[in-house]
N, C-alpha and C. Protein backbone atom coordinates (compact mmCIF):
# COMPACT_ATOMS: atom_id res chain seq x y z
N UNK A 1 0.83 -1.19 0.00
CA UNK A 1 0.00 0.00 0.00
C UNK A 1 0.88 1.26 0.00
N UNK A 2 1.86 1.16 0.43
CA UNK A 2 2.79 2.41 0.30
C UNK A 2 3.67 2.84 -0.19
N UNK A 3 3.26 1.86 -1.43
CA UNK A 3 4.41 2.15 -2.86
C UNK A 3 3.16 2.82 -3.84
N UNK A 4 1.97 2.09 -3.46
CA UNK A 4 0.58 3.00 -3.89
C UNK A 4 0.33 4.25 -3.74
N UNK A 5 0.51 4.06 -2.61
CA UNK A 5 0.09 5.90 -1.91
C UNK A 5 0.96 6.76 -2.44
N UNK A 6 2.24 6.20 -2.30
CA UNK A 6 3.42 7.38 -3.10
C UNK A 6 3.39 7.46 -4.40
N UNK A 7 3.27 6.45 -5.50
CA UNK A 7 2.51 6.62 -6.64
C UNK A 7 1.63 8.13 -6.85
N UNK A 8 0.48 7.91 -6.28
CA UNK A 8 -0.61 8.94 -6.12
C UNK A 8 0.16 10.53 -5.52
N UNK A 9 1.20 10.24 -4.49
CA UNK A 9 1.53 11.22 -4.17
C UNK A 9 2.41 12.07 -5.19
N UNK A 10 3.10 11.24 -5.81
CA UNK A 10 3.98 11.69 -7.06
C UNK A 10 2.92 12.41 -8.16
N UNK A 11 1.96 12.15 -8.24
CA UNK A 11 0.50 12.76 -9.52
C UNK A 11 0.36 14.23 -8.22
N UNK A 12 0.19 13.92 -7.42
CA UNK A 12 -0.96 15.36 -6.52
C UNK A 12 -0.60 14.93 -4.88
N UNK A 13 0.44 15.47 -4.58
CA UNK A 13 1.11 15.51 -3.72
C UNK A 13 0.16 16.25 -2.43
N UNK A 14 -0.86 16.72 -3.02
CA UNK A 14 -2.15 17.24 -1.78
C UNK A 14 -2.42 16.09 -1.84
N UNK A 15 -2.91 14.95 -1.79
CA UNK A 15 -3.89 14.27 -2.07
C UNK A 15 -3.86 13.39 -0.63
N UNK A 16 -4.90 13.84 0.73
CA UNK A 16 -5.04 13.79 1.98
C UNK A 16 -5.38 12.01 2.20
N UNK A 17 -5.86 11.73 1.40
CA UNK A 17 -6.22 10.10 1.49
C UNK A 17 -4.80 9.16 1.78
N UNK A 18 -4.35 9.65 0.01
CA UNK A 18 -2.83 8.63 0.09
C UNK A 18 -1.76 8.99 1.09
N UNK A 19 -1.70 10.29 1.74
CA UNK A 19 -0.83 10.54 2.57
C UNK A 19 -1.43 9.89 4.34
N UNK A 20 -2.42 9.93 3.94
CA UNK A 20 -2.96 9.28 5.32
C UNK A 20 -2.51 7.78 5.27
N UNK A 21 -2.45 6.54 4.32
CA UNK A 21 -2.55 5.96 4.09
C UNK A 21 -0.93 5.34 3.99
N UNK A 22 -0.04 6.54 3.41
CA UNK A 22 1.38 6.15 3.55
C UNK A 22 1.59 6.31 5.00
N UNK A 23 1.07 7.08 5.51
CA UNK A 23 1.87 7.49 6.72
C UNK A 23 1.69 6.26 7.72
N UNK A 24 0.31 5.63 7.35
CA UNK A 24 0.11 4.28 8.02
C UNK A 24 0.91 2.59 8.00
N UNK A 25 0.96 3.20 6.74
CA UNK A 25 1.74 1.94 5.92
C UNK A 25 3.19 2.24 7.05
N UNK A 26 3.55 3.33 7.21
CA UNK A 26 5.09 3.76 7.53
C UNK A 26 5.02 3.27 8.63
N UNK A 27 3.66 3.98 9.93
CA UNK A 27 3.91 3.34 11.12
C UNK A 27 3.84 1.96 11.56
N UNK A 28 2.87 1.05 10.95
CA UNK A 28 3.27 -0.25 10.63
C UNK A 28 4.66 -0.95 10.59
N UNK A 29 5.37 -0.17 9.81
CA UNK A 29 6.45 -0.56 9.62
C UNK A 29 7.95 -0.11 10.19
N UNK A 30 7.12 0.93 11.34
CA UNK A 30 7.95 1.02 12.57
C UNK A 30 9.03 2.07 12.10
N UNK A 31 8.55 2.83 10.69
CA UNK A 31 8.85 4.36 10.58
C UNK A 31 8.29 5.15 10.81
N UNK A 32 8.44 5.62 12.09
CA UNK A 32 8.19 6.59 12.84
C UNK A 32 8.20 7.82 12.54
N UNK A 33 9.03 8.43 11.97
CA UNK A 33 10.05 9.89 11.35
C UNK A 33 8.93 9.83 10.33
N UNK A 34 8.96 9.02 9.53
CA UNK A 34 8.23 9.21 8.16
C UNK A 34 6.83 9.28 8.55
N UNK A 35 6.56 8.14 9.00
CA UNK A 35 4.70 8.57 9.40
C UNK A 35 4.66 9.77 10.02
N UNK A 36 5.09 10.39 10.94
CA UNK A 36 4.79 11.74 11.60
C UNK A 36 5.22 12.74 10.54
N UNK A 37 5.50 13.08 9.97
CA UNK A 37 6.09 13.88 8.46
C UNK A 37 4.78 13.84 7.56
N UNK A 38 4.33 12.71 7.33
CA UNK A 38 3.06 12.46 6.45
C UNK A 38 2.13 12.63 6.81
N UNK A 39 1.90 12.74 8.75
CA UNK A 39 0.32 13.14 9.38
C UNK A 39 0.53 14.50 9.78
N UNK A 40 1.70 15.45 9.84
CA UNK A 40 2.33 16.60 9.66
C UNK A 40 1.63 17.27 8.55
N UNK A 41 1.75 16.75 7.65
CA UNK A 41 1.74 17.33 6.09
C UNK A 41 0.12 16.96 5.94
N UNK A 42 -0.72 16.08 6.63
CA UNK A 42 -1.85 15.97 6.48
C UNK A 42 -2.81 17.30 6.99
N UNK A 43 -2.24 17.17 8.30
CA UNK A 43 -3.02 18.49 9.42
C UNK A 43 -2.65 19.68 8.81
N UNK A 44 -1.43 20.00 8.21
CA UNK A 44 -1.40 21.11 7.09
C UNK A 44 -2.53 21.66 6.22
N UNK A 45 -2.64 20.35 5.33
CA UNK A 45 -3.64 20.52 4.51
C UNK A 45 -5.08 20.43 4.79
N UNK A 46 -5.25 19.65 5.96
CA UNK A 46 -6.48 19.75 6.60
C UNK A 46 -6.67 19.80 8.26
N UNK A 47 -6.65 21.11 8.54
CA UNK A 47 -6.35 21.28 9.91
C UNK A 47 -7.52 20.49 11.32
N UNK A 48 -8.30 20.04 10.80
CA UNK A 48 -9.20 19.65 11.90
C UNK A 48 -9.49 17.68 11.53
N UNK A 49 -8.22 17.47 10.75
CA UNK A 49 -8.18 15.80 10.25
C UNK A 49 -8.05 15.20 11.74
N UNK A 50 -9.18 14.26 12.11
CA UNK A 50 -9.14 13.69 13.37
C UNK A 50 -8.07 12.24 13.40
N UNK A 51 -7.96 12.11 12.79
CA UNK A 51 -7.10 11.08 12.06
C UNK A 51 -6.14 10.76 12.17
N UNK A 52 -5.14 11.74 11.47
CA UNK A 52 -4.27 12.56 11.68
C UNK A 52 -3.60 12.84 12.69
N UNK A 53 -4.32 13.88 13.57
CA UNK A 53 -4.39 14.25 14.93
C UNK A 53 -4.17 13.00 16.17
N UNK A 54 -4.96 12.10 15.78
CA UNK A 54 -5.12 11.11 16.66
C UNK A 54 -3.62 10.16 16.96
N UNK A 55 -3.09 9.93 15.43
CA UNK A 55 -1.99 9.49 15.03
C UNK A 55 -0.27 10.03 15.93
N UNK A 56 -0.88 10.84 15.19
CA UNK A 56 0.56 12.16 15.93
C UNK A 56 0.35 11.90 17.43
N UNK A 57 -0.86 12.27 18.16
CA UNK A 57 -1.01 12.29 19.51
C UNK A 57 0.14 10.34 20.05
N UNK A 58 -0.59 9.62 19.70
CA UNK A 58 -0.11 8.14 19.83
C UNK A 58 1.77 8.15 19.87
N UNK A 59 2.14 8.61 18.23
CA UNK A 59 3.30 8.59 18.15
C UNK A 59 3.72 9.46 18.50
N UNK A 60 3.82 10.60 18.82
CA UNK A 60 4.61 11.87 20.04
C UNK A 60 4.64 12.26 20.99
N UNK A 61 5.18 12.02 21.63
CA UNK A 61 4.96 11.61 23.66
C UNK A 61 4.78 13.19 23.50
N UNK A 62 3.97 13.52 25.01
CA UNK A 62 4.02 15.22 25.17
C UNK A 62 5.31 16.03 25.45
N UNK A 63 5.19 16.75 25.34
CA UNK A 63 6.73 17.62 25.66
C UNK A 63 7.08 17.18 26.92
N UNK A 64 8.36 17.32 27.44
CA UNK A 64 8.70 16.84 29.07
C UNK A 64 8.16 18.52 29.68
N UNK A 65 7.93 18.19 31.22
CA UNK A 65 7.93 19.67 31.61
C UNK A 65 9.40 20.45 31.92
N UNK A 66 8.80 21.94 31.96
CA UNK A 66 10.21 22.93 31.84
C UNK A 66 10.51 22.15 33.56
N UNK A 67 11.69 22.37 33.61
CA UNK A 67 12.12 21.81 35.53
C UNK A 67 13.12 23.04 35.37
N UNK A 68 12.79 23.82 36.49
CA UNK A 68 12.91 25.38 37.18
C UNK A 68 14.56 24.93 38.09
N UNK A 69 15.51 24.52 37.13
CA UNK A 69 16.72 24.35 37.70
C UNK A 69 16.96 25.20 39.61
N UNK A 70 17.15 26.58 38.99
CA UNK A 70 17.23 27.21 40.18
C UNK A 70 16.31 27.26 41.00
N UNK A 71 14.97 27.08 41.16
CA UNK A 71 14.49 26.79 42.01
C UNK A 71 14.11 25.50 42.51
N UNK A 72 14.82 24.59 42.02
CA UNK A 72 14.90 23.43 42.64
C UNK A 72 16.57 23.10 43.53
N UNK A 73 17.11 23.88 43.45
CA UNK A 73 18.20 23.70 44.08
C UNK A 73 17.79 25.04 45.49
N UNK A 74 17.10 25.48 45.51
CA UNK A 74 16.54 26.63 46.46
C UNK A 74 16.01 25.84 47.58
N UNK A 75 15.26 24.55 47.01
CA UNK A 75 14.54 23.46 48.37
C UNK A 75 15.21 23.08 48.71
């Protein structure tokens, strides 16, 4: 499927289906970098893709929190 999708992507490189679809194929296959690049480039083109969104959330841990160096050496 994700020699397909890139096919399609090579014709119309918008085209929100096949990029959804590579990016799946990618995480499947335990490319990480690449699927998040392709659900990146999805939410671009369609900012409220639940899909998408959902994806990224799974594969991108949240930011760590800021840790207040100097005031942890203050306790």
């Amino acid at each position: 499927m994700h020699h397909n999708a890139t096919q399609v992507l090579q014709r119309d490189r918008h085209n929100v289906k096949a990029l959804l679809r590579r990016a799946a194929a990618q995480e499947g296959l335990g490319h990480t970098d690449s699927a998040v690049a392709d659900y990146k480039r999805v939410l671009q083109l369609e900012t409220v893709n639940k899909e998408a969104a959902a994806a990224l959330d799974k594969l991108q841990p949240p930011p760590a929190p800021d840790v207040d160096m100097a005031g942890a050496a203050e306790q």
